[in-house]
C-alpha atoms as a PDB file:
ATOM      1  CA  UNK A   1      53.187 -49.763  19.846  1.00  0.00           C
ATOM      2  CA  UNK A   2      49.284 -49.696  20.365  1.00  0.00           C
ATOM      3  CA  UNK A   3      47.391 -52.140  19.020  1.00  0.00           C
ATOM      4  CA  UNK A   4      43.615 -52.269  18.625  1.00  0.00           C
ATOM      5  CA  UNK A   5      41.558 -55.739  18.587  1.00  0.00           C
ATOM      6  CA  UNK A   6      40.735 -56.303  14.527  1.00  0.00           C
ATOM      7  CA  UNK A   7      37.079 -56.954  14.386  1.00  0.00           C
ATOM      8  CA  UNK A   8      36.507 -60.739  15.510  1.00  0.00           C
ATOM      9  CA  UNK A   9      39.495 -62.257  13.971  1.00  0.00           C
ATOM     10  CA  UNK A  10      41.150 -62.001  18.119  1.00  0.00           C
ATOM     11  CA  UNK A  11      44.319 -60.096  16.990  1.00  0.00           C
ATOM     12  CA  UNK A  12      45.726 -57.063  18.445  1.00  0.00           C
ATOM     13  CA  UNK A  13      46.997 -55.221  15.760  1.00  0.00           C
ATOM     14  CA  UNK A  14      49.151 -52.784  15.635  1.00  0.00           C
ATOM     15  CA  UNK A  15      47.734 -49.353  14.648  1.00  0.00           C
ATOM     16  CA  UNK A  16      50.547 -48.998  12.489  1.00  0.00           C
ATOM     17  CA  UNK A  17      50.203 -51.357   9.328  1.00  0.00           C
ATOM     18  CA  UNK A  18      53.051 -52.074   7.405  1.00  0.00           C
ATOM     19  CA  UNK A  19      52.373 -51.956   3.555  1.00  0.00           C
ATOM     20  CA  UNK A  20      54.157 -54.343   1.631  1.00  0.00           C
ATOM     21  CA  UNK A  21      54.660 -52.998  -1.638  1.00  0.00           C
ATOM     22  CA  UNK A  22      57.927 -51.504   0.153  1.00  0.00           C
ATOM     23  CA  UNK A  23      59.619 -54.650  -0.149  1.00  0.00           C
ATOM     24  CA  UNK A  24      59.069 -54.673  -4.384  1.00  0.00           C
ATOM     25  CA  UNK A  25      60.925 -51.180  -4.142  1.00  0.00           C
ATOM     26  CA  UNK A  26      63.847 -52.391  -2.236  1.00  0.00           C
ATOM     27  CA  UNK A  27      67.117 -54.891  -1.929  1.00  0.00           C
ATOM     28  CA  UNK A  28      67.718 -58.220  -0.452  1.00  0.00           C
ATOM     29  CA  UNK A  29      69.704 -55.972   2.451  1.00  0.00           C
ATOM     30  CA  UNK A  30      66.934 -53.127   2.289  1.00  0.00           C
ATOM     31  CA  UNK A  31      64.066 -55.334   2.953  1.00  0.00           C
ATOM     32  CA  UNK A  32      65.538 -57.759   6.096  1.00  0.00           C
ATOM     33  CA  UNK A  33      66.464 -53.804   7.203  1.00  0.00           C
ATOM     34  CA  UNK A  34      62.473 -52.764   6.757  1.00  0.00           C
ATOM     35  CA  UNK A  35      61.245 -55.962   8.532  1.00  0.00           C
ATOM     36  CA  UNK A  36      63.435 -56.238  11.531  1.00  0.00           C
ATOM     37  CA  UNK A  37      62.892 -52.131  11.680  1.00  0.00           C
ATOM     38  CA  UNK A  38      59.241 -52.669  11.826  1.00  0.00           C
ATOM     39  CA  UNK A  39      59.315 -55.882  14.160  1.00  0.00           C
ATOM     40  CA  UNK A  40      61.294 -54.054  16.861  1.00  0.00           C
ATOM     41  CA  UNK A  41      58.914 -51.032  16.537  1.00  0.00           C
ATOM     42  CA  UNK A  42      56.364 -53.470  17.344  1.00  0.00           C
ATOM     43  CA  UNK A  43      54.455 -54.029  13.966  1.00  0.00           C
ATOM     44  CA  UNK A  44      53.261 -57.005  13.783  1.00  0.00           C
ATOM     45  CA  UNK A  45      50.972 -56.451  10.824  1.00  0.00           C
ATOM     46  CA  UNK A  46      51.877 -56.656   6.758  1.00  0.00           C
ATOM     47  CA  UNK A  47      49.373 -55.834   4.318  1.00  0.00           C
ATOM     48  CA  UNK A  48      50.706 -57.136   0.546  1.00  0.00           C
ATOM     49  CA  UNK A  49      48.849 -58.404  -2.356  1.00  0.00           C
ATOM     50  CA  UNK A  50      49.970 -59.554  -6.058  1.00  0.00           C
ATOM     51  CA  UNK A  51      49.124 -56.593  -7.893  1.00  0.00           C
ATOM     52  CA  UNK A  52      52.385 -54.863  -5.754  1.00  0.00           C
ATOM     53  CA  UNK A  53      55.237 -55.896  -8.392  1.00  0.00           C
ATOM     54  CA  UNK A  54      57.487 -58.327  -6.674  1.00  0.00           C
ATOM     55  CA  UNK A  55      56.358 -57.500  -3.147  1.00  0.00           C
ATOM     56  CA  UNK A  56      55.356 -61.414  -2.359  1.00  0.00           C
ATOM     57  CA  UNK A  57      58.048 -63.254  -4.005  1.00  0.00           C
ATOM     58  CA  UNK A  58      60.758 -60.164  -1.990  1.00  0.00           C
ATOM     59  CA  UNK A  59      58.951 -60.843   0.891  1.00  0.00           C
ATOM     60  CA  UNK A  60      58.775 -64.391   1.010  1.00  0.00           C
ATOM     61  CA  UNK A  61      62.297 -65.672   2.022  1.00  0.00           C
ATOM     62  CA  UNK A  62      62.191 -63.528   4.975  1.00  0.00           C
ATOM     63  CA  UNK A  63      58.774 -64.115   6.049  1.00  0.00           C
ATOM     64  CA  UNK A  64      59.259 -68.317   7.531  1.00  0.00           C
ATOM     65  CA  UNK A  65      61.698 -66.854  10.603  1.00  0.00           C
ATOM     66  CA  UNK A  66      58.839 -64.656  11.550  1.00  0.00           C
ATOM     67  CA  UNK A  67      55.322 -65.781  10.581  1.00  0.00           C
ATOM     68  CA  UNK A  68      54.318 -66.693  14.041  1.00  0.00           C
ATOM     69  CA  UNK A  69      54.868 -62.874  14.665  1.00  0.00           C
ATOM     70  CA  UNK A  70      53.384 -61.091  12.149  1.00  0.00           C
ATOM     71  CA  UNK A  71      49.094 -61.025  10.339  1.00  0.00           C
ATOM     72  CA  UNK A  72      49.191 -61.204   6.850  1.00  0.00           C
ATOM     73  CA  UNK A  73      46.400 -59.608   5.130  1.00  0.00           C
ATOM     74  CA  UNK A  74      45.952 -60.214   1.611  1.00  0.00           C
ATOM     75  CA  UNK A  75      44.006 -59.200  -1.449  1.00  0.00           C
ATOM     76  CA  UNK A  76      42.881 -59.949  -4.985  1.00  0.00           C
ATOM     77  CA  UNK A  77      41.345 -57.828  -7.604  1.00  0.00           C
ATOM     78  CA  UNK A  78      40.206 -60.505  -9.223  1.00  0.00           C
ATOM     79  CA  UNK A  79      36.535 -60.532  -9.394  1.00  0.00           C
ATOM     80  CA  UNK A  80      35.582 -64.405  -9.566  1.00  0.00           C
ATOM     81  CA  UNK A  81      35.936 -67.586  -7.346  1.00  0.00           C
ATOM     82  CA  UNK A  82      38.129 -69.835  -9.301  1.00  0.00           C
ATOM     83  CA  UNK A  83      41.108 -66.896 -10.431  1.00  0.00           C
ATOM     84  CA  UNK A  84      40.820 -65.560  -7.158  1.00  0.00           C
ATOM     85  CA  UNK A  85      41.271 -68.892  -5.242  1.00  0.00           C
ATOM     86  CA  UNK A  86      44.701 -69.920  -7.973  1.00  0.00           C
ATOM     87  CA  UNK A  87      45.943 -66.254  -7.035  1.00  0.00           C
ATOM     88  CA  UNK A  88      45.821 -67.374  -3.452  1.00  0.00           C
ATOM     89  CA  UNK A  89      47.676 -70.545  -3.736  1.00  0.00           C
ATOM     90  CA  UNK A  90      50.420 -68.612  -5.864  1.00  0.00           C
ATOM     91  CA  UNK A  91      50.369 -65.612  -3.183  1.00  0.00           C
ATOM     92  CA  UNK A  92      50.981 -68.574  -0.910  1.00  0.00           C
ATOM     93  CA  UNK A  93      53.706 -70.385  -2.470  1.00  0.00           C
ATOM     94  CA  UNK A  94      55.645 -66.590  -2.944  1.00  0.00           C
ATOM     95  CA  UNK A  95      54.921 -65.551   0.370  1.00  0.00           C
ATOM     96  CA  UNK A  96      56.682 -69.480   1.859  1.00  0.00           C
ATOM     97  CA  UNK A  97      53.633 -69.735   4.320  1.00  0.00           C
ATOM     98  CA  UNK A  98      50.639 -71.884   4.227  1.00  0.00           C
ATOM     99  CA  UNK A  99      47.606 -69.519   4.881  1.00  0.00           C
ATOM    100  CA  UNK A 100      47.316 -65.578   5.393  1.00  0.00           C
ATOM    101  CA  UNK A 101      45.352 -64.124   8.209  1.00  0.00           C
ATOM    102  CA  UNK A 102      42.457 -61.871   6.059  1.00  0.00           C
ATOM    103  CA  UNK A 103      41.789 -62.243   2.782  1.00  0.00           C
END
């Protein structure tokens, strides 16, 4: 998989993103298959934020046995500080890890 440096953050990401509102479509079974499928294709980039249904809370329980492999980037729609910032602790707590990547 190519990757391409993302701006200053130092990572070599993969050109090929993998969008997270997959795993709010899909099964327990379905969305270990999705990960692994990516991981061994050599994605090592998820982009997922709250507004996709249950993405974060699907994704969460697989997410621990691989965060040191994968940058999380994350969004909000909310427009203000203080919403924004509980959004990101609750993001947090679905996704099992204790910081995302981009934001």
């Amino acid at each position: 998989m190519q990757t391409r440096l993302l701006g200053r953050t130092g990572h070599a990401s993969s050109l090929a993103i993998l969008g997270g509102i997959i795993f709010h479509f899909l099964d327990e079974d379905g969305r270990a298959a999705v990960l692994d499928r990516a991981l061994a294709a050599g994605v090592n980039h998820i982009d997922i934020a709250p507004g996709y249904g249950d993405a974060e809370i699907n994704l969460g329980p697989l997410l621990p046995a691989v965060r040191d492999r994968v940058f999380i980037s994350e969004k909000t729609a909310l427009p203000d500080r203080e919403p924004s910032w509980a959004q990101l602790h609750e993001t947090l707590a679905r996704l099992q890890t204790d910081a995302v990547d981009l934001y």
